[in-house]
PDB file of N, CA and C in Angstrom:
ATOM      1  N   UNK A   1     107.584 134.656 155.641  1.00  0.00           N
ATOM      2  CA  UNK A   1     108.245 135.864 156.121  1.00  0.00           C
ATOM      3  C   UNK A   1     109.537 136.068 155.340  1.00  0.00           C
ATOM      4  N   UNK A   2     109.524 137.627 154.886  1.00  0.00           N
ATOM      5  CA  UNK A   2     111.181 137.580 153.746  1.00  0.00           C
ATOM      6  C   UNK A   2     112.269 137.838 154.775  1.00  0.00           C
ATOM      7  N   UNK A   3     113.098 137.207 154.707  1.00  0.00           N
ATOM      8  CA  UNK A   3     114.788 137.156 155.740  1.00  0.00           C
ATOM      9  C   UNK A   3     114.769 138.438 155.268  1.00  0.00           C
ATOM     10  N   UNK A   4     115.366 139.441 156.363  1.00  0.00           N
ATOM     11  CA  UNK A   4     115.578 140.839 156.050  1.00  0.00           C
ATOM     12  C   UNK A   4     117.598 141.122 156.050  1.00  0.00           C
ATOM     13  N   UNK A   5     118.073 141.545 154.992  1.00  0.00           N
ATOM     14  CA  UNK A   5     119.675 141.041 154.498  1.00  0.00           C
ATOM     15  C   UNK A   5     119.918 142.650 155.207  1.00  0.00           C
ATOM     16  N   UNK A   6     120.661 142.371 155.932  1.00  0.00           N
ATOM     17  CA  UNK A   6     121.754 143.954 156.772  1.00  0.00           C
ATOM     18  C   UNK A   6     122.256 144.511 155.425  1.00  0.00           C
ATOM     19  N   UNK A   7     122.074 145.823 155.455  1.00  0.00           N
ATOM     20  CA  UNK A   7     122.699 146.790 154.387  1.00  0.00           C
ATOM     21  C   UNK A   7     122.376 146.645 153.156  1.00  0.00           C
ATOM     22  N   UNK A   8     121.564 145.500 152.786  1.00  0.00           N
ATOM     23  CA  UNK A   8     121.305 145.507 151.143  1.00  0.00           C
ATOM     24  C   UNK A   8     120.007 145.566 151.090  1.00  0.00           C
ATOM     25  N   UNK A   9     119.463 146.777 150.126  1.00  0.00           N
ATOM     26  CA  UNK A   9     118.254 146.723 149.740  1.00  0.00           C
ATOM     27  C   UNK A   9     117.938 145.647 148.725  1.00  0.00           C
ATOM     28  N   UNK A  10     116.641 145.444 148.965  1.00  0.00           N
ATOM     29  CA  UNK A  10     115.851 143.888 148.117  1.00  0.00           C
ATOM     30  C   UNK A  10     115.000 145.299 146.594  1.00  0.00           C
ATOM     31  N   UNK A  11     115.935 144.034 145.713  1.00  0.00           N
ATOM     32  CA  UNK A  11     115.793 144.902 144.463  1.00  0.00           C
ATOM     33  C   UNK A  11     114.797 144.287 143.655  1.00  0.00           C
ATOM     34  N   UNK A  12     113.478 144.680 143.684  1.00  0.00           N
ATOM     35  CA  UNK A  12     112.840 143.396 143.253  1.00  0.00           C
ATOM     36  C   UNK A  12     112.374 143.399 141.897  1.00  0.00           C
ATOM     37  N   UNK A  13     112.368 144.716 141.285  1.00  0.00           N
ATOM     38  CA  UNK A  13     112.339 145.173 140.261  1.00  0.00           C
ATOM     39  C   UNK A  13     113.284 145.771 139.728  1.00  0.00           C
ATOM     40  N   UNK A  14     114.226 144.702 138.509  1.00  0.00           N
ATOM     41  CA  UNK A  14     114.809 145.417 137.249  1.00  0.00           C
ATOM     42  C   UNK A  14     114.901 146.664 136.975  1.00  0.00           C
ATOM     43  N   UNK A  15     113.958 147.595 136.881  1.00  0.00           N
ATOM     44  CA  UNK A  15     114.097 148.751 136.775  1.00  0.00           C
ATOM     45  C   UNK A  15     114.968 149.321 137.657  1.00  0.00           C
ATOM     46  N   UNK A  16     114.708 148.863 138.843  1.00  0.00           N
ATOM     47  CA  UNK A  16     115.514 149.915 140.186  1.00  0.00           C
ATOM     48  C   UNK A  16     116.911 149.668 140.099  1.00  0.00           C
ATOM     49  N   UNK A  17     117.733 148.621 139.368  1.00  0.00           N
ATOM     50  CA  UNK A  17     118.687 148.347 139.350  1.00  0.00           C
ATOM     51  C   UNK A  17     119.357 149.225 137.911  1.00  0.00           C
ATOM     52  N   UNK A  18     118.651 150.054 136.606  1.00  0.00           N
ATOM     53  CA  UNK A  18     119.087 150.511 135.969  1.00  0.00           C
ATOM     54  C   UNK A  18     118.904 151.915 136.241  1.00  0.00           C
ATOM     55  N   UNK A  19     118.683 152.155 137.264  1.00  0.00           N
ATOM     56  CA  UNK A  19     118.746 153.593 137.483  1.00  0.00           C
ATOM     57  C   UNK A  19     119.547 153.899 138.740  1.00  0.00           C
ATOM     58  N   UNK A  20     120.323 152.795 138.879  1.00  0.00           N
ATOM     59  CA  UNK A  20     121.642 152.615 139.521  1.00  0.00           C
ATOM     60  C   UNK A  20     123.137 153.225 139.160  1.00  0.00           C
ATOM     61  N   UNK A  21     123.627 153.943 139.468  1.00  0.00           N
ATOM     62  CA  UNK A  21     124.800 154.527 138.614  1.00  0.00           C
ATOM     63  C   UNK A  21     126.053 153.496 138.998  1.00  0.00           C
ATOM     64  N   UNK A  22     127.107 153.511 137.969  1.00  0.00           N
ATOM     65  CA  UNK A  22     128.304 152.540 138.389  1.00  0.00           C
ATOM     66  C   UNK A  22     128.441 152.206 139.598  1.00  0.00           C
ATOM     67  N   UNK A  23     128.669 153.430 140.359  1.00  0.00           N
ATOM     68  CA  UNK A  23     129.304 152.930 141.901  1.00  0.00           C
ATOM     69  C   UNK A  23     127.871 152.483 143.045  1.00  0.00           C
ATOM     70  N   UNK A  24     126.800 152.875 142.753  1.00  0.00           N
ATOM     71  CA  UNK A  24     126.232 152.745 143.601  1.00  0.00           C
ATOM     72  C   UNK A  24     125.561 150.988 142.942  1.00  0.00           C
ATOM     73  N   UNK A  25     125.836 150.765 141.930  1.00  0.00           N
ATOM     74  CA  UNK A  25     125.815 149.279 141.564  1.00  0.00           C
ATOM     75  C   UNK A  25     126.600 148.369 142.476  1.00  0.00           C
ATOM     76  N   UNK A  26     127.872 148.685 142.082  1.00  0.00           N
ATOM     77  CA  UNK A  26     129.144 148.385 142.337  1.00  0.00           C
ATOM     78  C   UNK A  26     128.739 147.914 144.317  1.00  0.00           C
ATOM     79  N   UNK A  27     129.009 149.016 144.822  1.00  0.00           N
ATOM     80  CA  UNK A  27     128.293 149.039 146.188  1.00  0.00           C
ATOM     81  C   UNK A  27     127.988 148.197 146.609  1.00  0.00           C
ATOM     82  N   UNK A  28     126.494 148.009 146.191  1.00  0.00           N
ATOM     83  CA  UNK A  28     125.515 146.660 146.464  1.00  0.00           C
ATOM     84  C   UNK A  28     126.420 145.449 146.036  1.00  0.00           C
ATOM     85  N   UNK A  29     127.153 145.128 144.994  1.00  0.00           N
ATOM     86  CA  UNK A  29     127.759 144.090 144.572  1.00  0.00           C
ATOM     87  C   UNK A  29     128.762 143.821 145.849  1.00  0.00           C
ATOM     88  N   UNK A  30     129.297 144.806 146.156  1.00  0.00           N
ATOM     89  CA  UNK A  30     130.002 144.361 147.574  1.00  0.00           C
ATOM     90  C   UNK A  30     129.331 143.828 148.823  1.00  0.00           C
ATOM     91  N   UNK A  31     128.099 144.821 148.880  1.00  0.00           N
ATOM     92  CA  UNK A  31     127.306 144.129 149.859  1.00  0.00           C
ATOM     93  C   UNK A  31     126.541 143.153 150.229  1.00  0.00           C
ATOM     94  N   UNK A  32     126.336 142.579 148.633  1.00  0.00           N
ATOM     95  CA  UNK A  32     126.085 141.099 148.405  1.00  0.00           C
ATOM     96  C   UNK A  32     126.780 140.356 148.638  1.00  0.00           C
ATOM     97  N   UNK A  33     128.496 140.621 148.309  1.00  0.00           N
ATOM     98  CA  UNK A  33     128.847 139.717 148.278  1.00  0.00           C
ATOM     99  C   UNK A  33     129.691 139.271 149.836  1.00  0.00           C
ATOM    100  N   UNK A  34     129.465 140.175 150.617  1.00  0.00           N
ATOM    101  CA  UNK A  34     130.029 140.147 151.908  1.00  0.00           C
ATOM    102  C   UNK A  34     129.051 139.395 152.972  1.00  0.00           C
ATOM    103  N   UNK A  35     127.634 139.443 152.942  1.00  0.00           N
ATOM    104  CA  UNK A  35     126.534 139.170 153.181  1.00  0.00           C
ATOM    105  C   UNK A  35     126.527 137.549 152.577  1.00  0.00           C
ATOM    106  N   UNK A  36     126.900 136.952 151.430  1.00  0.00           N
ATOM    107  CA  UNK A  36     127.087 135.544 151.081  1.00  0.00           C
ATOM    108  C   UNK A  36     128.606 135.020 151.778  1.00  0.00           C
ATOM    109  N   UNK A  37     129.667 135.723 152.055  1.00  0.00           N
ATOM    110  CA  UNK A  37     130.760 135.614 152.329  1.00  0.00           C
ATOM    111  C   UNK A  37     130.248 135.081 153.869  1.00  0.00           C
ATOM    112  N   UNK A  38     129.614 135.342 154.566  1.00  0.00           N
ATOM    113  CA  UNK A  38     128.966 135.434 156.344  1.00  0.00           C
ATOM    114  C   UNK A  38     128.419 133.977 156.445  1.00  0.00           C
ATOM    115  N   UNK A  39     127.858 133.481 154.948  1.00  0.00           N
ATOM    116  CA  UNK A  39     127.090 132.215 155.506  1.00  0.00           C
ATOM    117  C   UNK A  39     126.075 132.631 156.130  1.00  0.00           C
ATOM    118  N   UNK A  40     125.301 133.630 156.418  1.00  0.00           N
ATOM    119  CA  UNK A  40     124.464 133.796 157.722  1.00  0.00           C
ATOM    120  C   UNK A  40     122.797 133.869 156.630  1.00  0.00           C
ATOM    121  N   UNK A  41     122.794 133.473 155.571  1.00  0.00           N
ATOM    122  CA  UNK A  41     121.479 133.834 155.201  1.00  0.00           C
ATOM    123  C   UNK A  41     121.039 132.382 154.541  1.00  0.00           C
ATOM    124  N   UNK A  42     119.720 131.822 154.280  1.00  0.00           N
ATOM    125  CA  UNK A  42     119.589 130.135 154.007  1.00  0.00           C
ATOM    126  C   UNK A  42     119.941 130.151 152.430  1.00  0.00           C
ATOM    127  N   UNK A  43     119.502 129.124 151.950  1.00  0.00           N
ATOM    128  CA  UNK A  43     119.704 128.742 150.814  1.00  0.00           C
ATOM    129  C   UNK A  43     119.153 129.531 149.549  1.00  0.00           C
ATOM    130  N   UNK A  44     117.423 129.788 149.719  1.00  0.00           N
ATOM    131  CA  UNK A  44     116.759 130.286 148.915  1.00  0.00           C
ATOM    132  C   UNK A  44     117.461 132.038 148.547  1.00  0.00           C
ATOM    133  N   UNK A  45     117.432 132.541 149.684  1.00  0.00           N
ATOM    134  CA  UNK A  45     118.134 133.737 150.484  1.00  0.00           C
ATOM    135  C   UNK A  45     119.074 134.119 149.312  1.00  0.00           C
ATOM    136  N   UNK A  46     120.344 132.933 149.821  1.00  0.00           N
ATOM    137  CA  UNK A  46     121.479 132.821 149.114  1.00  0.00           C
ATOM    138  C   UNK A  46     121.093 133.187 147.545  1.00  0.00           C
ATOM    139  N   UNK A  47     120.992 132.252 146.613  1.00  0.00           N
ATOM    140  CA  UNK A  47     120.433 131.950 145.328  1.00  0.00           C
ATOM    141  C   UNK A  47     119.700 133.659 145.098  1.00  0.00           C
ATOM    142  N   UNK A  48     118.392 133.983 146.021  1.00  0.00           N
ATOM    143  CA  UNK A  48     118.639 135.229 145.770  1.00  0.00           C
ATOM    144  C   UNK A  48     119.427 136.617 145.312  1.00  0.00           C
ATOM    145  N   UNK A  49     120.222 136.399 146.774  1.00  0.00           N
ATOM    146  CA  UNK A  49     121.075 137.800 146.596  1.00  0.00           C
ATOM    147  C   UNK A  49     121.749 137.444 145.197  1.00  0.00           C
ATOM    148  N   UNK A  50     122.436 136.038 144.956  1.00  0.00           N
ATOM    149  CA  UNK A  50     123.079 135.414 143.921  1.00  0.00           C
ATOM    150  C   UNK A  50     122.312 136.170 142.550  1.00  0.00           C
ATOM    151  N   UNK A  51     121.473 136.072 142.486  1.00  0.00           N
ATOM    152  CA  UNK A  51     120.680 136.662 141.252  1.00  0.00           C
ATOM    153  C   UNK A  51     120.889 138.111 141.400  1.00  0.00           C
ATOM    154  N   UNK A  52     120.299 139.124 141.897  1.00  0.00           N
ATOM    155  CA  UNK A  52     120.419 139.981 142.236  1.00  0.00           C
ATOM    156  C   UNK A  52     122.213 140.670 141.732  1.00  0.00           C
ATOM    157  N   UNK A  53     123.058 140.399 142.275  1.00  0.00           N
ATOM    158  CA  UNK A  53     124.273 139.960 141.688  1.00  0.00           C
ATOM    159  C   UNK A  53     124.697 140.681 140.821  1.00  0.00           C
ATOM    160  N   UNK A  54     124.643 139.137 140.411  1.00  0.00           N
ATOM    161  CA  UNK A  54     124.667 139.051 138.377  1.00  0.00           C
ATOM    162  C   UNK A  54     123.818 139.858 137.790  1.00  0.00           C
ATOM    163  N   UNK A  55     122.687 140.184 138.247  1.00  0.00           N
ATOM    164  CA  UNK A  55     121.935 141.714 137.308  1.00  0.00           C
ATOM    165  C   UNK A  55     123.065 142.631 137.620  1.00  0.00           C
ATOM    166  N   UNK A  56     123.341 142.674 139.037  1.00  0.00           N
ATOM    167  CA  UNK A  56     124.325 144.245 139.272  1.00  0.00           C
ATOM    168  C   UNK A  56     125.538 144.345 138.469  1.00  0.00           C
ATOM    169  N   UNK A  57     126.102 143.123 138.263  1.00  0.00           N
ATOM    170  CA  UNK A  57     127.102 143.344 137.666  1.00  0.00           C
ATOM    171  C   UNK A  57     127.100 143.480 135.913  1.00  0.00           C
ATOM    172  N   UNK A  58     126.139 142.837 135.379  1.00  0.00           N
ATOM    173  CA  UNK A  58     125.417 142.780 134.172  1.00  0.00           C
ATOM    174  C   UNK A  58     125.535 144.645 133.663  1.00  0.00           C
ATOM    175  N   UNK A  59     124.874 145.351 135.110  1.00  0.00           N
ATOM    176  CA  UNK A  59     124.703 146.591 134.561  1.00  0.00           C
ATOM    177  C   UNK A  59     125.537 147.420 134.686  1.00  0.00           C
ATOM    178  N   UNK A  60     126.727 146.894 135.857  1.00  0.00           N
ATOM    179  CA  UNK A  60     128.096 147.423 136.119  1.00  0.00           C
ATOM    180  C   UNK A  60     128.830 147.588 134.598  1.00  0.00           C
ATOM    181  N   UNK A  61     128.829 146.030 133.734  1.00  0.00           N
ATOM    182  CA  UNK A  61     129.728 146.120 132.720  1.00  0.00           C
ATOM    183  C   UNK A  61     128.870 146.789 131.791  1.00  0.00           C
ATOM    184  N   UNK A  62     127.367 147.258 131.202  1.00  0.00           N
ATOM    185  CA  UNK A  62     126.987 147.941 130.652  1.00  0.00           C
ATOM    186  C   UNK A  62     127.322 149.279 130.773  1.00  0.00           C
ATOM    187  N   UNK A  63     127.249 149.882 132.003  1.00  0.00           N
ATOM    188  CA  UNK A  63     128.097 151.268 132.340  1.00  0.00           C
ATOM    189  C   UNK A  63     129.558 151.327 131.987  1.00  0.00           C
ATOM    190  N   UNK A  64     130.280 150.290 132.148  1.00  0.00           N
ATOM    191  CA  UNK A  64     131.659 150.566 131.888  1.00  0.00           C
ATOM    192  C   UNK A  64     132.252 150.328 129.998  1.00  0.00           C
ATOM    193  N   UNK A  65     131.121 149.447 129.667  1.00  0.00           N
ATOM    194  CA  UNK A  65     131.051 150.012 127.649  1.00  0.00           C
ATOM    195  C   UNK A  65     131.025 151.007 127.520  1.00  0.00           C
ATOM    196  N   UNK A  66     129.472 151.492 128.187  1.00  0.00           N
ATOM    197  CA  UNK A  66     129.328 152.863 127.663  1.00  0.00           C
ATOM    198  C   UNK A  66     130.519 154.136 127.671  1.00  0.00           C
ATOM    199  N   UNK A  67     131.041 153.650 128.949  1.00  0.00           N
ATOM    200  CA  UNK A  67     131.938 154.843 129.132  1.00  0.00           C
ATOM    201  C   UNK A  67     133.021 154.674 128.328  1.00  0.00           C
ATOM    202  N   UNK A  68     133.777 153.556 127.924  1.00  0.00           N
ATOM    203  CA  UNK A  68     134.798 153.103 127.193  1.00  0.00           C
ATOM    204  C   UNK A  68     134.348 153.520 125.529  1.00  0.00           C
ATOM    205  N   UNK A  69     132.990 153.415 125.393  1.00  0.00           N
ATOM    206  CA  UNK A  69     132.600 154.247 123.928  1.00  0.00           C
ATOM    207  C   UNK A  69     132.746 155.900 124.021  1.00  0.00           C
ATOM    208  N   UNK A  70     132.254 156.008 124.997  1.00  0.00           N
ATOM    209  CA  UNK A  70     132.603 158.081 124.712  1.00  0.00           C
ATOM    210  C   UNK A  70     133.674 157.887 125.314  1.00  0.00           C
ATOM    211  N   UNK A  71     135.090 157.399 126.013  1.00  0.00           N
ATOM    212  CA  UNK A  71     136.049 157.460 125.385  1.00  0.00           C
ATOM    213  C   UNK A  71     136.929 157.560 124.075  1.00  0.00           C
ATOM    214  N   UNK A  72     136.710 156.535 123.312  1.00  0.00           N
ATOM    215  CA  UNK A  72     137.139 156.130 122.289  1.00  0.00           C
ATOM    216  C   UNK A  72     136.419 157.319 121.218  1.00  0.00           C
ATOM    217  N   UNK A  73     135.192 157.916 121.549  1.00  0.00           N
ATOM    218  CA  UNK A  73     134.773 158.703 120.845  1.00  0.00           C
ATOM    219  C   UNK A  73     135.640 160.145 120.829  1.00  0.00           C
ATOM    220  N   UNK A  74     135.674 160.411 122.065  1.00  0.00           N
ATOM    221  CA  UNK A  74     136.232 161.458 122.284  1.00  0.00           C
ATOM    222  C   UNK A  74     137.733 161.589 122.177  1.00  0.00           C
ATOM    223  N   UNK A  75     138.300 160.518 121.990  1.00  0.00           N
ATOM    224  CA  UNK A  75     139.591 160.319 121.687  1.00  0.00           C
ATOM    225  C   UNK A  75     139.845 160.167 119.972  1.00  0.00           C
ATOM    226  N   UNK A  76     138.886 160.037 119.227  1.00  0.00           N
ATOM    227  CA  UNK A  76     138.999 160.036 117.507  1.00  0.00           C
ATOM    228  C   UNK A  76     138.654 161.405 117.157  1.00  0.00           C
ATOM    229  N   UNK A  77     137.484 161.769 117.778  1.00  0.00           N
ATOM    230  CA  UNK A  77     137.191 163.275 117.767  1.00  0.00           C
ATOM    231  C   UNK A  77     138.202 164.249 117.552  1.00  0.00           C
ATOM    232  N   UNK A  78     139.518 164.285 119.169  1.00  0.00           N
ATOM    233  CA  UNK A  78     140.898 164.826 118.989  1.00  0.00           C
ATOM    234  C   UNK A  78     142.031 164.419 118.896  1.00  0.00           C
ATOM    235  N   UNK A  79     141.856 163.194 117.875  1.00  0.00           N
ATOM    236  CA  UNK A  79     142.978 162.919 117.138  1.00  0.00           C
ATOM    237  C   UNK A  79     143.873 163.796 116.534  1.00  0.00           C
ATOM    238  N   UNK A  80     142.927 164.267 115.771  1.00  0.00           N
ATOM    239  CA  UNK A  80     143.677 164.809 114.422  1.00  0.00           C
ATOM    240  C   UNK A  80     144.043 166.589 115.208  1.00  0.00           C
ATOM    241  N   UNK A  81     143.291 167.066 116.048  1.00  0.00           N
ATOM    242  CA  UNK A  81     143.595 168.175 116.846  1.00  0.00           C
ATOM    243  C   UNK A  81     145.257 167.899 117.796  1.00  0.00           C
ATOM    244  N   UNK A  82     145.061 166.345 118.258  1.00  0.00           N
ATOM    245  CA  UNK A  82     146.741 166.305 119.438  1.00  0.00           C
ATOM    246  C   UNK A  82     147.965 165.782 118.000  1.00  0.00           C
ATOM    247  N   UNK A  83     147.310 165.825 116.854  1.00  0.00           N
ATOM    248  CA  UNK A  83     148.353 165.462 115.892  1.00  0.00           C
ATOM    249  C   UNK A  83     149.163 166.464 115.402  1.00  0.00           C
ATOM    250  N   UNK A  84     147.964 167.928 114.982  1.00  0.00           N
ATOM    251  CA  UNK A  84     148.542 169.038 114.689  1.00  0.00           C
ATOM    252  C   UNK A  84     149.781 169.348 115.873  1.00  0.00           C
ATOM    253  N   UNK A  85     149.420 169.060 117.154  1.00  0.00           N
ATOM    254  CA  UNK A  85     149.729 170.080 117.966  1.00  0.00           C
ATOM    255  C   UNK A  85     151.428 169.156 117.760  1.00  0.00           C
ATOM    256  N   UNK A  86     151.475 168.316 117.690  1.00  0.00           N
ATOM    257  CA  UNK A  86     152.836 167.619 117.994  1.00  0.00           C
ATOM    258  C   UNK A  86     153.512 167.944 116.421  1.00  0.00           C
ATOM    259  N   UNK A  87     153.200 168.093 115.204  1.00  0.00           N
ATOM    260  CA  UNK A  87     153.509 168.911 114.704  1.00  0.00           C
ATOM    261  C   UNK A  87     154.331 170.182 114.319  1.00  0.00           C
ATOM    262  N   UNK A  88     153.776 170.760 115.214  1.00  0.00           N
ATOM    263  CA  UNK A  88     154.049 172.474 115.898  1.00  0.00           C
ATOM    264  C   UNK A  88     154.275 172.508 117.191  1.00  0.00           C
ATOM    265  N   UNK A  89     155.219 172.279 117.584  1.00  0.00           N
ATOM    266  CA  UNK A  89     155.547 172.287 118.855  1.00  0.00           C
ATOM    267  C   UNK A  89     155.908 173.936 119.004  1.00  0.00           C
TER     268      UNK A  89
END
């Protein structure tokens, strides 16, 4: 019988976890980790959500590259546009 975890969906497939957006990653990462914080689930359980986790957060910091690249993109892009402008005031 699978222990049924309050508030966290059982992610059992990889996929469902990349079609997760930052915060709703993020989310679950809290709710994992509040849910291990309780003590209230066994060992195997544990080690579970534990995995589960580390994918979320895996894809947390993949979202937060990405965004830090179209930053940096979009910030070389109008470089040379916020250079003129200081320029010509």
């Amino acid at each position: 019988m699978s222990e049924r975890v309050e508030g966290v969906e059982e992610l059992e497939e990889i996929e469902d976890i990349e079609e997760l957006d930052f915060k709703e990653a993020l989310e679950r990462v809290e709710k994992i980790n509040d849910r291990l914080e309780r003590n209230k689930v066994s060992l195997e359980k544990a080690i579970e959500l534990y995995q589960q986790g580390i994918s979320l957060i895996e894809h947390c910091d993949e979202k937060l590259e990405e965004a830090e690249g179209k930053v940096k993109k979009i910030t070389q892009e109008n470089e040379g546009d916020y250079i003129k402008m200081e320029e010509n005031p």
